[in-house]
N, C-alpha and C. Protein backbone atom coordinates (compact mmCIF):
# COMPACT_ATOMS: atom_id res chain seq x y z
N UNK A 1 0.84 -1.19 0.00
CA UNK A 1 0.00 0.00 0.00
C UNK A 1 0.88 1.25 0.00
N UNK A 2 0.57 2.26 -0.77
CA UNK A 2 1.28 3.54 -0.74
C UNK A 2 1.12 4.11 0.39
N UNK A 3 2.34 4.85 0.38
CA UNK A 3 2.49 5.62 1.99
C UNK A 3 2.15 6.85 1.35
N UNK A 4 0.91 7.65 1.78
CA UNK A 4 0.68 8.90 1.34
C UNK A 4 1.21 10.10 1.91
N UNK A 5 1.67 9.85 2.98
CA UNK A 5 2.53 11.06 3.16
C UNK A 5 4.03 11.42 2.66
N UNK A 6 4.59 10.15 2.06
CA UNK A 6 5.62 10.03 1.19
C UNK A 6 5.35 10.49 -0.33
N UNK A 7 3.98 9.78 -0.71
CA UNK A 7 3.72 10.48 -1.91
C UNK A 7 3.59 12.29 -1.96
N UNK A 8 2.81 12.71 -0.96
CA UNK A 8 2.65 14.09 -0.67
C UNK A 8 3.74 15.01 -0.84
N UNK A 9 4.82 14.29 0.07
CA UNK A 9 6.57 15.00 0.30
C UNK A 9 7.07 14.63 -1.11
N UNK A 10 6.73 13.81 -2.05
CA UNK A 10 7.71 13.54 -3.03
C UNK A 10 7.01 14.66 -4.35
N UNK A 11 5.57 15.11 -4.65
CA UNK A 11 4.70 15.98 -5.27
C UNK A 11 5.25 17.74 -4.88
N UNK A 12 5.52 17.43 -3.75
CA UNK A 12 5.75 18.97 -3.12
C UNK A 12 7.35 18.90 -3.45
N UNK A 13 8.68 18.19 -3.66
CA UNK A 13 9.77 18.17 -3.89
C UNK A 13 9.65 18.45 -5.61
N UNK A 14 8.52 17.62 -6.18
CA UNK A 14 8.75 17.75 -7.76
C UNK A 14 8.53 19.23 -8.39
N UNK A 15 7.50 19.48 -7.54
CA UNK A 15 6.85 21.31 -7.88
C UNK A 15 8.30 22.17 -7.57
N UNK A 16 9.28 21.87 -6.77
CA UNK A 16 10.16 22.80 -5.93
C UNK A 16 11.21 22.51 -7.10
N UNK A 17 11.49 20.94 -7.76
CA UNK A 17 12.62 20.99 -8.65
C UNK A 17 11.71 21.74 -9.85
N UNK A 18 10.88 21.85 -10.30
CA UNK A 18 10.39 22.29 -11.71
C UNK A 18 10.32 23.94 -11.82
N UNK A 19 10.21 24.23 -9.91
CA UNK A 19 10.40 25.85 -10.41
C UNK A 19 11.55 26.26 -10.55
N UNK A 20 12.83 25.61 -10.18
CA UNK A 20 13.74 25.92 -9.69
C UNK A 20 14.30 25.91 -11.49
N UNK A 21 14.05 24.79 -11.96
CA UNK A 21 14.74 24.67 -13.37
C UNK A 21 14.05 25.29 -14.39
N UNK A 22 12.75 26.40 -14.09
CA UNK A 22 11.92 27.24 -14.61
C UNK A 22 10.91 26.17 -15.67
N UNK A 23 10.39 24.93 -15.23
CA UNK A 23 9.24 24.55 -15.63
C UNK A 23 8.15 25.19 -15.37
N UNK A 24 7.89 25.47 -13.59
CA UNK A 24 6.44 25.86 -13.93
C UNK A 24 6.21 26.85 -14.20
N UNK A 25 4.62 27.21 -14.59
CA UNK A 25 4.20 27.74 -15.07
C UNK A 25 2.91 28.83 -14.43
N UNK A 26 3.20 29.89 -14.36
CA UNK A 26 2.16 31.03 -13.53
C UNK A 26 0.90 30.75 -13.76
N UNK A 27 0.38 30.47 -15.41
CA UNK A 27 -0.83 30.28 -15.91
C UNK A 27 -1.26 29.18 -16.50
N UNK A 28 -2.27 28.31 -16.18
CA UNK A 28 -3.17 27.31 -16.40
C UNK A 28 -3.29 27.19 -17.94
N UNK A 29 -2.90 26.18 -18.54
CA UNK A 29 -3.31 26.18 -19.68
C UNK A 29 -4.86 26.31 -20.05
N UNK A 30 -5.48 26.95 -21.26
CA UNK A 30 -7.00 26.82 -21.85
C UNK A 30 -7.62 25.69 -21.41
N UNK A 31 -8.48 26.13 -21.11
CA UNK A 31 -9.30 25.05 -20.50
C UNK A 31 -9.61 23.39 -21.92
N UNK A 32 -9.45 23.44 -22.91
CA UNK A 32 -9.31 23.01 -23.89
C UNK A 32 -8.88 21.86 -24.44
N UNK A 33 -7.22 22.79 -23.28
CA UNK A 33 -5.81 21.67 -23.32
C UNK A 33 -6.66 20.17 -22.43
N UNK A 34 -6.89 20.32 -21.45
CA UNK A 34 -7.65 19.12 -20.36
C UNK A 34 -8.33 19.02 -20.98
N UNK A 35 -8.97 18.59 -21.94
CA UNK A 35 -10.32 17.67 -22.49
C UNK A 35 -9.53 16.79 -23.80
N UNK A 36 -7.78 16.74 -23.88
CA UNK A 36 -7.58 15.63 -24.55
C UNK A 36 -8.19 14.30 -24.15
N UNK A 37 -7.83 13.11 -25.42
CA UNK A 37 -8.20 11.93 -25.09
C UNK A 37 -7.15 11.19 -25.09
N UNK A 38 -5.91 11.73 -25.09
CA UNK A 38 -4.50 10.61 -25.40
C UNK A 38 -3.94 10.74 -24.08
N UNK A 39 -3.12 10.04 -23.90
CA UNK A 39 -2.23 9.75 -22.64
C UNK A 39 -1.32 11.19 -22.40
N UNK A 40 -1.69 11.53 -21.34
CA UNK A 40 -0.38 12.38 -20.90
C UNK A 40 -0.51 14.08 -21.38
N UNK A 41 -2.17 13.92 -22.39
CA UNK A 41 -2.51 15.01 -22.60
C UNK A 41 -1.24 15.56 -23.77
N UNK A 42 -1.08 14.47 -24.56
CA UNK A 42 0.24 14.73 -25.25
C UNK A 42 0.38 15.53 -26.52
N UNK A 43 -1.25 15.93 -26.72
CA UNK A 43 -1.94 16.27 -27.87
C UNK A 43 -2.06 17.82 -27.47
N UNK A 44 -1.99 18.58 -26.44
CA UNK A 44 -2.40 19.75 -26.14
C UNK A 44 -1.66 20.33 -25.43
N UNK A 45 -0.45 19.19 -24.34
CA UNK A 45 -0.06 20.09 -23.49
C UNK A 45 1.57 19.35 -23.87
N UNK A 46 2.71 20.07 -23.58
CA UNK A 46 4.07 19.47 -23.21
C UNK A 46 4.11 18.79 -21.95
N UNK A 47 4.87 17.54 -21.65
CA UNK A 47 4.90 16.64 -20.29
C UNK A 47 5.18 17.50 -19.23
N UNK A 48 5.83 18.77 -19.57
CA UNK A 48 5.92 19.44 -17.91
C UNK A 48 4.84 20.44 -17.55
N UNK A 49 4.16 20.83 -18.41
CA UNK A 49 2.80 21.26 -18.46
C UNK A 49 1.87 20.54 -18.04
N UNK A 50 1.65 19.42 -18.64
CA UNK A 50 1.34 17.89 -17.94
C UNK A 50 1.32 17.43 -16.33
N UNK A 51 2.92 17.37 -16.05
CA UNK A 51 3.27 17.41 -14.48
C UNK A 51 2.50 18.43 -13.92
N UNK A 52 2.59 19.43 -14.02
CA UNK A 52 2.22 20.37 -12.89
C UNK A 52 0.81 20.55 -13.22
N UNK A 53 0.06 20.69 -14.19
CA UNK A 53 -1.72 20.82 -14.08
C UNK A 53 -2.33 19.74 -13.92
N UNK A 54 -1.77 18.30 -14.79
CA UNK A 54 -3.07 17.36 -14.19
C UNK A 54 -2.41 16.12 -13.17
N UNK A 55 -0.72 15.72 -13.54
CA UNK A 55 -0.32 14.82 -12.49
C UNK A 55 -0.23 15.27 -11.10
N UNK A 56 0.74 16.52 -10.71
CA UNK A 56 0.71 17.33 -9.50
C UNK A 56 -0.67 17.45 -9.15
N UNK A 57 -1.31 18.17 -9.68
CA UNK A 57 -3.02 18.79 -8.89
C UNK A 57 -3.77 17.49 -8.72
N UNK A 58 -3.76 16.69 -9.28
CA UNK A 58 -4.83 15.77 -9.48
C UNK A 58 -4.43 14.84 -8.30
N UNK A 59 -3.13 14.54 -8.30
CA UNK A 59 -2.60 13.53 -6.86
C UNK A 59 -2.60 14.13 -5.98
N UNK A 60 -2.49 15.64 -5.93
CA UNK A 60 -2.43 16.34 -4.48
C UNK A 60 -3.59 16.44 -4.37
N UNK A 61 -4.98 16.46 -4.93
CA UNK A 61 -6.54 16.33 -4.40
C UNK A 61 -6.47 15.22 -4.25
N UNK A 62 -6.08 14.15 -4.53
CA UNK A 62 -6.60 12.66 -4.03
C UNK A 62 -5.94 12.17 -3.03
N UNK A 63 -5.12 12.92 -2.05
CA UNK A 63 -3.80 12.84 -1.19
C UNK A 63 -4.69 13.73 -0.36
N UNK A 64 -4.87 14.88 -0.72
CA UNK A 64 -5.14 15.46 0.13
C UNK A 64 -6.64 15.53 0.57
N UNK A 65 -6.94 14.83 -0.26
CA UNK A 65 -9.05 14.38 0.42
C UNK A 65 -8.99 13.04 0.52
N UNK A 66 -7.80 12.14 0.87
CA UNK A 66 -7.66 10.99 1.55
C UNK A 66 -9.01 9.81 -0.07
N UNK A 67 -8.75 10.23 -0.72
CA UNK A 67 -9.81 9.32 -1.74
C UNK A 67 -9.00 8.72 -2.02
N UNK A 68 -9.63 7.16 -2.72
CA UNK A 68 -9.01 6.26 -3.10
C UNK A 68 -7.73 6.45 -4.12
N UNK A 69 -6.76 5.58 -3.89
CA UNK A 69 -5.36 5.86 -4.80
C UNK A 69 -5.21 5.13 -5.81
N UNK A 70 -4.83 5.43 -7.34
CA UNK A 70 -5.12 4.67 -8.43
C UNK A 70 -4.19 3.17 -8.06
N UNK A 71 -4.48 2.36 -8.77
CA UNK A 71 -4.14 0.78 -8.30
C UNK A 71 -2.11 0.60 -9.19
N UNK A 72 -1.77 1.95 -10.30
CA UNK A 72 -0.69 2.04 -10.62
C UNK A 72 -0.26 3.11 -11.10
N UNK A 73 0.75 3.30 -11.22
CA UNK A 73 1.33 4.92 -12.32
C UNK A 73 2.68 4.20 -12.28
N UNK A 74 2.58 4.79 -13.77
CA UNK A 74 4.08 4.69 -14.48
C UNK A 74 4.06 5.43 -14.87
N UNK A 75 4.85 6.57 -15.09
CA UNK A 75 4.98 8.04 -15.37
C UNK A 75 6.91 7.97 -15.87
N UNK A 76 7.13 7.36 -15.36
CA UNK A 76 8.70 7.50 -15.40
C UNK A 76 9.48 7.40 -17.23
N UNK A 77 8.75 6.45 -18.24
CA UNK A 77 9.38 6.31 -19.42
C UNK A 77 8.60 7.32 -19.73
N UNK A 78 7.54 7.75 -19.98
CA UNK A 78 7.25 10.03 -20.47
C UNK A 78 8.10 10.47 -20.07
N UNK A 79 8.91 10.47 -18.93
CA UNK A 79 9.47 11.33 -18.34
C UNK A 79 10.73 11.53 -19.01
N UNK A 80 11.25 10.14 -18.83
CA UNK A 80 12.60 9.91 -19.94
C UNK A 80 12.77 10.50 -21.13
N UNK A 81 11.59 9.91 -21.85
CA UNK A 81 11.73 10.42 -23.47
C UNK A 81 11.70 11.60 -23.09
N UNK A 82 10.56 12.07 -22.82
CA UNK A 82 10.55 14.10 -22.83
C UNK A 82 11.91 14.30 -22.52
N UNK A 83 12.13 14.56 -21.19
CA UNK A 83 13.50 15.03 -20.76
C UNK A 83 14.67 14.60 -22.13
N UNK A 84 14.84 13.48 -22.39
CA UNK A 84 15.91 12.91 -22.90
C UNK A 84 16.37 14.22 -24.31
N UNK A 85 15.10 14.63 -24.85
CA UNK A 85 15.19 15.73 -25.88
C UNK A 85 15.59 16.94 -25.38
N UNK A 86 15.69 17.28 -24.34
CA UNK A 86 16.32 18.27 -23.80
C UNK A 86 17.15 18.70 -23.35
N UNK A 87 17.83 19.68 -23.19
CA UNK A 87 19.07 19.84 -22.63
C UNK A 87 19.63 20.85 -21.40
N UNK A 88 18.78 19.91 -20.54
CA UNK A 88 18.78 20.55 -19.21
C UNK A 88 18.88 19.08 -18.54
N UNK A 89 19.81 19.26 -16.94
CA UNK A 89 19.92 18.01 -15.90
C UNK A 89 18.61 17.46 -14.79
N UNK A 90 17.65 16.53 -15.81
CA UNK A 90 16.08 16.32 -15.29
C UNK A 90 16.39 15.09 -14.42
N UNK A 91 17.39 14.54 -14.07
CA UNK A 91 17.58 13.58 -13.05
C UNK A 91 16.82 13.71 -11.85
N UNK A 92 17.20 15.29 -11.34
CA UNK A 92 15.99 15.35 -10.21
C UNK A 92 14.43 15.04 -10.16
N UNK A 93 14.17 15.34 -11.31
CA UNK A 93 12.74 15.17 -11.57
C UNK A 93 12.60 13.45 -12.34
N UNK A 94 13.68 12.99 -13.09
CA UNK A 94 13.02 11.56 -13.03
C UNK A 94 12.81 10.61 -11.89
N UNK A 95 13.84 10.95 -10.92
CA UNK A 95 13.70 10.36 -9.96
C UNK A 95 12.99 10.28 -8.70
N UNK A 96 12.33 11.78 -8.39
CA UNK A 96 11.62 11.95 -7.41
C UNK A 96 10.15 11.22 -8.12
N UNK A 97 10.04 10.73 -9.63
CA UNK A 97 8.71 10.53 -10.27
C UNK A 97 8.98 8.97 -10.23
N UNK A 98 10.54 8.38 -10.07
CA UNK A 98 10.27 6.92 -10.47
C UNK A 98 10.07 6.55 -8.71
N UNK A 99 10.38 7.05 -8.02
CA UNK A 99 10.11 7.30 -6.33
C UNK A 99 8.75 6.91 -6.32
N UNK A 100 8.09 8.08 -7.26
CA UNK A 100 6.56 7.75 -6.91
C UNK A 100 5.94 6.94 -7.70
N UNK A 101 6.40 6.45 -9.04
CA UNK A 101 6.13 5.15 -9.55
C UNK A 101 6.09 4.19 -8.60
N UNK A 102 7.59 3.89 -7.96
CA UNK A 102 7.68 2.44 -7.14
C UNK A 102 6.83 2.51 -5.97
N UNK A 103 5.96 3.79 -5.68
CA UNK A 103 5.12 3.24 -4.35
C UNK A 103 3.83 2.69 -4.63
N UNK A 104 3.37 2.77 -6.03
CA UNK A 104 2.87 1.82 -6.75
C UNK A 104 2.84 0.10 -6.49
């Protein structure tokens, strides 16, 4: 069973590496972007756009209103590929995400 207060501390570490390496983002994407139908919202939004509006928010309401926890997440190979095209050091952020994969 996931330890949710580990998941909580590891969501609040990912938000802290993404501002730090100027991922996030002040403003919410169009309401628009969230009504894809593909994985990862891959059709509307970039994966770190992704992270912080629907993986971050969406686990920190289900963490934080104690509701049931999905039965898996693998998030970690998006993470790879995205990052891998880039050229910035995303180690921090694959790993605080494969962290929260394995409590899966």
């Amino acid at each position: 069973m996931a330890d949710r207060t580990l998941l909580l501390a590891l969501l609040i570490n990912l938000e802290t590496e993404m501002r730090e390496m100027g991922l996030w983002e002040p403003q919410s994407p169009p309401a628009s972007a969230f009504d894809s139908q593909v994985p990862f919202c891959y059709d509307t939004m970039n994966f770190a756009q992704w992270l912080q509006w629907v993986f971050i928010a969406r686990f920190r309401a289900i963490l934080e209103g104690s509701h049931p926890l999905p039965q898996n997440c693998d998030v970690v190979p998006m993470a790879e590929e995205y990052f891998s095209k880039m050229e910035l050091n995303s180690d921090a952020i694959v790993s605080l995400l494969r962290q929260f994969d394995q409590e899966f």
